[in-house]
Protein backbone atom coordinates (compact mmCIF):
# COMPACT_ATOMS: atom_id res chain seq x y z
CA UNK A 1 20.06 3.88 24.81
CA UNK A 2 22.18 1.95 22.52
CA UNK A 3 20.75 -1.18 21.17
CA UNK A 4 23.89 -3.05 20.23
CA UNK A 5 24.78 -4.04 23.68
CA UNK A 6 21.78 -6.15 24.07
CA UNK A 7 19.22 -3.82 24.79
CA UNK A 8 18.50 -1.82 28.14
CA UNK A 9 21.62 -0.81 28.30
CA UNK A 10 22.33 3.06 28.30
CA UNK A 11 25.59 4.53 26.94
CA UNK A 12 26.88 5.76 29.79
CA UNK A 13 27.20 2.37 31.22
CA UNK A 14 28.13 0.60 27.96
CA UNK A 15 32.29 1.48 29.16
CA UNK A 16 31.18 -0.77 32.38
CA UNK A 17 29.84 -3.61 31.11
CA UNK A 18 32.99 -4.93 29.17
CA UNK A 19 35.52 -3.65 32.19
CA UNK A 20 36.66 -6.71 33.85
CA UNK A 21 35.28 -7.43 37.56
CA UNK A 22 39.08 -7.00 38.76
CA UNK A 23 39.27 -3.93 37.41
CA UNK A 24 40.59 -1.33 40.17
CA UNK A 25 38.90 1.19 41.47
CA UNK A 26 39.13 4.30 44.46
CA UNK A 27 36.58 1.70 46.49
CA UNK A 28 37.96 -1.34 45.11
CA UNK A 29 37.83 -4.23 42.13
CA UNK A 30 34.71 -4.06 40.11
CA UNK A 31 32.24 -6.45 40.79
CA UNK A 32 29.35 -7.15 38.06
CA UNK A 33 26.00 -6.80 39.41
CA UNK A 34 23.00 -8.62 36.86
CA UNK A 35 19.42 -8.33 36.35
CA UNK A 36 17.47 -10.01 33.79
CA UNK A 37 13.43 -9.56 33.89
CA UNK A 38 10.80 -11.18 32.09
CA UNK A 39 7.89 -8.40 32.05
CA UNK A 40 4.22 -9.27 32.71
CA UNK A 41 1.90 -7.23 30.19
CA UNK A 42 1.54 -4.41 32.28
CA UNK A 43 5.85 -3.39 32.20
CA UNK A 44 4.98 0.32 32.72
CA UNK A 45 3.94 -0.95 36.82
CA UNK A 46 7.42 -2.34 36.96
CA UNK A 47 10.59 -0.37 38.40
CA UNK A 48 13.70 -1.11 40.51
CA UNK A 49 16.44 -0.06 41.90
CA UNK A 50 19.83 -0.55 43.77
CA UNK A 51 20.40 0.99 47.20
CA UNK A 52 24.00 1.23 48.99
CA UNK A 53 23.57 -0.04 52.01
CA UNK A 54 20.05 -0.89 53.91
CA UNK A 55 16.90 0.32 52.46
CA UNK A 56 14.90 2.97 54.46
CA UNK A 57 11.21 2.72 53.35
CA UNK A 58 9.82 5.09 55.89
CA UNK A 59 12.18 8.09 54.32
CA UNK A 60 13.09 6.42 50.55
CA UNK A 61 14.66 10.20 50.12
CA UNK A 62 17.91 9.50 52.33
CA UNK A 63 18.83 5.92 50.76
CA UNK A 64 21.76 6.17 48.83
CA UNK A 65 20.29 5.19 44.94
CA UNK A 66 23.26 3.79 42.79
CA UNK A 67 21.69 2.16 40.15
CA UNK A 68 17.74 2.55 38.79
CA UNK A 69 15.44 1.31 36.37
CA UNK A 70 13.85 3.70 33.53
CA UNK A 71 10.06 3.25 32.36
CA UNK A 72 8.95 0.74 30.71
CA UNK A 73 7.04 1.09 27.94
CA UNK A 74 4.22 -1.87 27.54
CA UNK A 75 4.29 -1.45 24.05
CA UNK A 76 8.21 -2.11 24.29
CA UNK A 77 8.76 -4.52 26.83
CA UNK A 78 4.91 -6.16 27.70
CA UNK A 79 5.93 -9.66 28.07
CA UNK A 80 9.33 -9.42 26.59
CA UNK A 81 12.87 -10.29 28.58
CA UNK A 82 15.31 -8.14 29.02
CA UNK A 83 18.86 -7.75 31.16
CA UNK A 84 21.10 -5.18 32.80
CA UNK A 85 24.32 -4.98 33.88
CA UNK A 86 26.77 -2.76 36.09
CA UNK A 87 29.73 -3.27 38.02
CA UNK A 88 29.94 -1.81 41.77
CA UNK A 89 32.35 -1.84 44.35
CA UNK A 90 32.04 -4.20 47.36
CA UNK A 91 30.14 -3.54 50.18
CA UNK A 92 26.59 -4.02 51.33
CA UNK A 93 23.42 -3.08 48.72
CA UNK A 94 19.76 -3.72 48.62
CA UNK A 95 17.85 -4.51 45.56
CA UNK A 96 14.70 -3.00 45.73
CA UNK A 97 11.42 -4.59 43.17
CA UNK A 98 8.31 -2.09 42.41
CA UNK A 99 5.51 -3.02 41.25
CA UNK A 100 2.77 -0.49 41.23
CA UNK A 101 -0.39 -2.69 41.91
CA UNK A 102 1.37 -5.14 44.17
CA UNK A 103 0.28 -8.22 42.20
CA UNK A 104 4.33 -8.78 40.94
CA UNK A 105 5.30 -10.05 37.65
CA UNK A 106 3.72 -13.43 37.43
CA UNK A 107 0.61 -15.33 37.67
CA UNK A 108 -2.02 -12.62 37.57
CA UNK A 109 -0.93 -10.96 34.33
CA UNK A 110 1.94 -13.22 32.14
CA UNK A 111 4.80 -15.54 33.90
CA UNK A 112 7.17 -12.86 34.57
CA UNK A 113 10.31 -13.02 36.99
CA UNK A 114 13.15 -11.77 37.80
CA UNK A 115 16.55 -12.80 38.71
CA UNK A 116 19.43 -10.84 40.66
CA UNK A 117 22.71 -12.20 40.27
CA UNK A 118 26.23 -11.32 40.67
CA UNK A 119 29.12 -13.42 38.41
CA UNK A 120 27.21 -16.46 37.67
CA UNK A 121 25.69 -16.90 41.69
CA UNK A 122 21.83 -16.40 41.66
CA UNK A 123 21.56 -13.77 44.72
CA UNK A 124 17.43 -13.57 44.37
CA UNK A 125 14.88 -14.90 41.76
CA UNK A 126 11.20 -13.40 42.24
CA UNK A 127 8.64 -11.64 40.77
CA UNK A 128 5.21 -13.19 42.77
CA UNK A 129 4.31 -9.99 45.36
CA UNK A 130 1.53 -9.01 47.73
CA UNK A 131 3.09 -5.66 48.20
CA UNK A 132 4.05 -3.07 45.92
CA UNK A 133 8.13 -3.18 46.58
CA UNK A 134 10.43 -6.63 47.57
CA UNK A 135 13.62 -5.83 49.19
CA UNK A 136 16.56 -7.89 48.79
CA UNK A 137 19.80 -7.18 50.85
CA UNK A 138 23.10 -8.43 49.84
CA UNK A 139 26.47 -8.28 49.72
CA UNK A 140 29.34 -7.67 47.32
CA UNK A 141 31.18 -9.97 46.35
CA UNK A 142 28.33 -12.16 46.73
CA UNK A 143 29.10 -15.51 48.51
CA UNK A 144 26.19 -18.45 47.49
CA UNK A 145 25.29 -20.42 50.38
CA UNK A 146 24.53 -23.89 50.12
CA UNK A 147 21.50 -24.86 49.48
CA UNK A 148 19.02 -25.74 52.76
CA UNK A 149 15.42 -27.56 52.39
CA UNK A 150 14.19 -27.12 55.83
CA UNK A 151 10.85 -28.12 54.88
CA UNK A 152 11.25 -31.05 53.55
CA UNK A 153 9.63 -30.09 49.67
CA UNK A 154 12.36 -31.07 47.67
CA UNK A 155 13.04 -27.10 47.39
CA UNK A 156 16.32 -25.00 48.20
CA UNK A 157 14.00 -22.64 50.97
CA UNK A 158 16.28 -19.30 49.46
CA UNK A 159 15.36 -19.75 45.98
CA UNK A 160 12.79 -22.33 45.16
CA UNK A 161 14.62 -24.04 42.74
CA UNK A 162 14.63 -27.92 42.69
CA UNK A 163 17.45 -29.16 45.18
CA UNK A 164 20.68 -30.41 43.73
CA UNK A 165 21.06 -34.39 44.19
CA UNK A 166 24.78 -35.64 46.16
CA UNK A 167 26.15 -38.18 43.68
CA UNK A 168 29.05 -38.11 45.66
CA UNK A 169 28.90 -41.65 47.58
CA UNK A 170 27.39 -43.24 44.04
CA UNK A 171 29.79 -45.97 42.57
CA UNK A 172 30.25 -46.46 38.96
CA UNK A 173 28.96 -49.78 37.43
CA UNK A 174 26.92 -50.43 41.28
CA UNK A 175 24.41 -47.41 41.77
CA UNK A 176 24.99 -46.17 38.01
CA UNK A 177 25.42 -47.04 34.63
């Protein structure tokens, strides 16, 4: 592992993380895939990976592993943040969250999360479970729907962030300063 690329990072992928996401390739351009965690104290129950294609839980032997998490030490990462980053050609992937006990990364043990994204777009933030592995299909490149609060909670129902407000029909000097 080399330290100087901000950590988690090991050499061999070091080459990818500063190649540019139009870089060519025998699949096509190179598209950045990130993931940034914030570990609960117990790190050594967390793992992931990245599966091409759909995930087959019933026979995890014949999915097609790309990209996948090491150990984590507690007394390296217990409730420290780190990120990870890898490009991949386009097509369909799912991003697959362990966690041993099935309690996640927040609330029982620290306020962990973590958040799956592709060039800036939030694909998946998470980290609450009741079940020892979240799966999270997607595709490359990774379009960001709109936002949609079905519910009614003030919440965007993909993500659980705060919905963004349309200031688009406000008038300057009438509905704002």
């Amino acid at each position: 592992e080399y330290g100087g690329l901000g950590g988690g990072i090991d050499i061999d992928d070091a080459f990818l993380t500063s190649v540019p996401s139009s870089f060519p390739s025998k699949e096509g351009p190179c598209i950045p895939v990130e993931i940034g965690i914030i570990f609960d104290e117990y790190s050594g129950e967390t793992g992931w990976k990245l599966v091409k294609g759909e995930y087959n839980a019933e026979s995890p032997e014949e999915n097609t592993v790309v990209w996948k998490s090491k150990y984590y030490k507690p007394s390296e990462y217990s409730k420290r943040a780190d990120t990870f980053h890898k490009c991949f050609s386009q097509g369909e992937y799912t991003f697959v969250f362990t966690d041993k006990e099935g309690d996640g990364i927040c609330c029982n043990h620290g306020e962990g999360l973590y958040v799956l994204s592709s060039e800036g777009k939030t694909i998946s933030v998470g980290g609450e479970m009741r079940t020892e592995v979240d799966t999270i299909p997607f595709e490359l490149p990774f379009i960001e729907p709109e936002p949609v609060d079905e519910n009614e909670d003030g919440l965007d129902d993909r993500l659980g962030l705060m919905m963004p407000y349309d200031s688009s029909n406000m008038t300057e000097g009438v509905d704002c300063e």
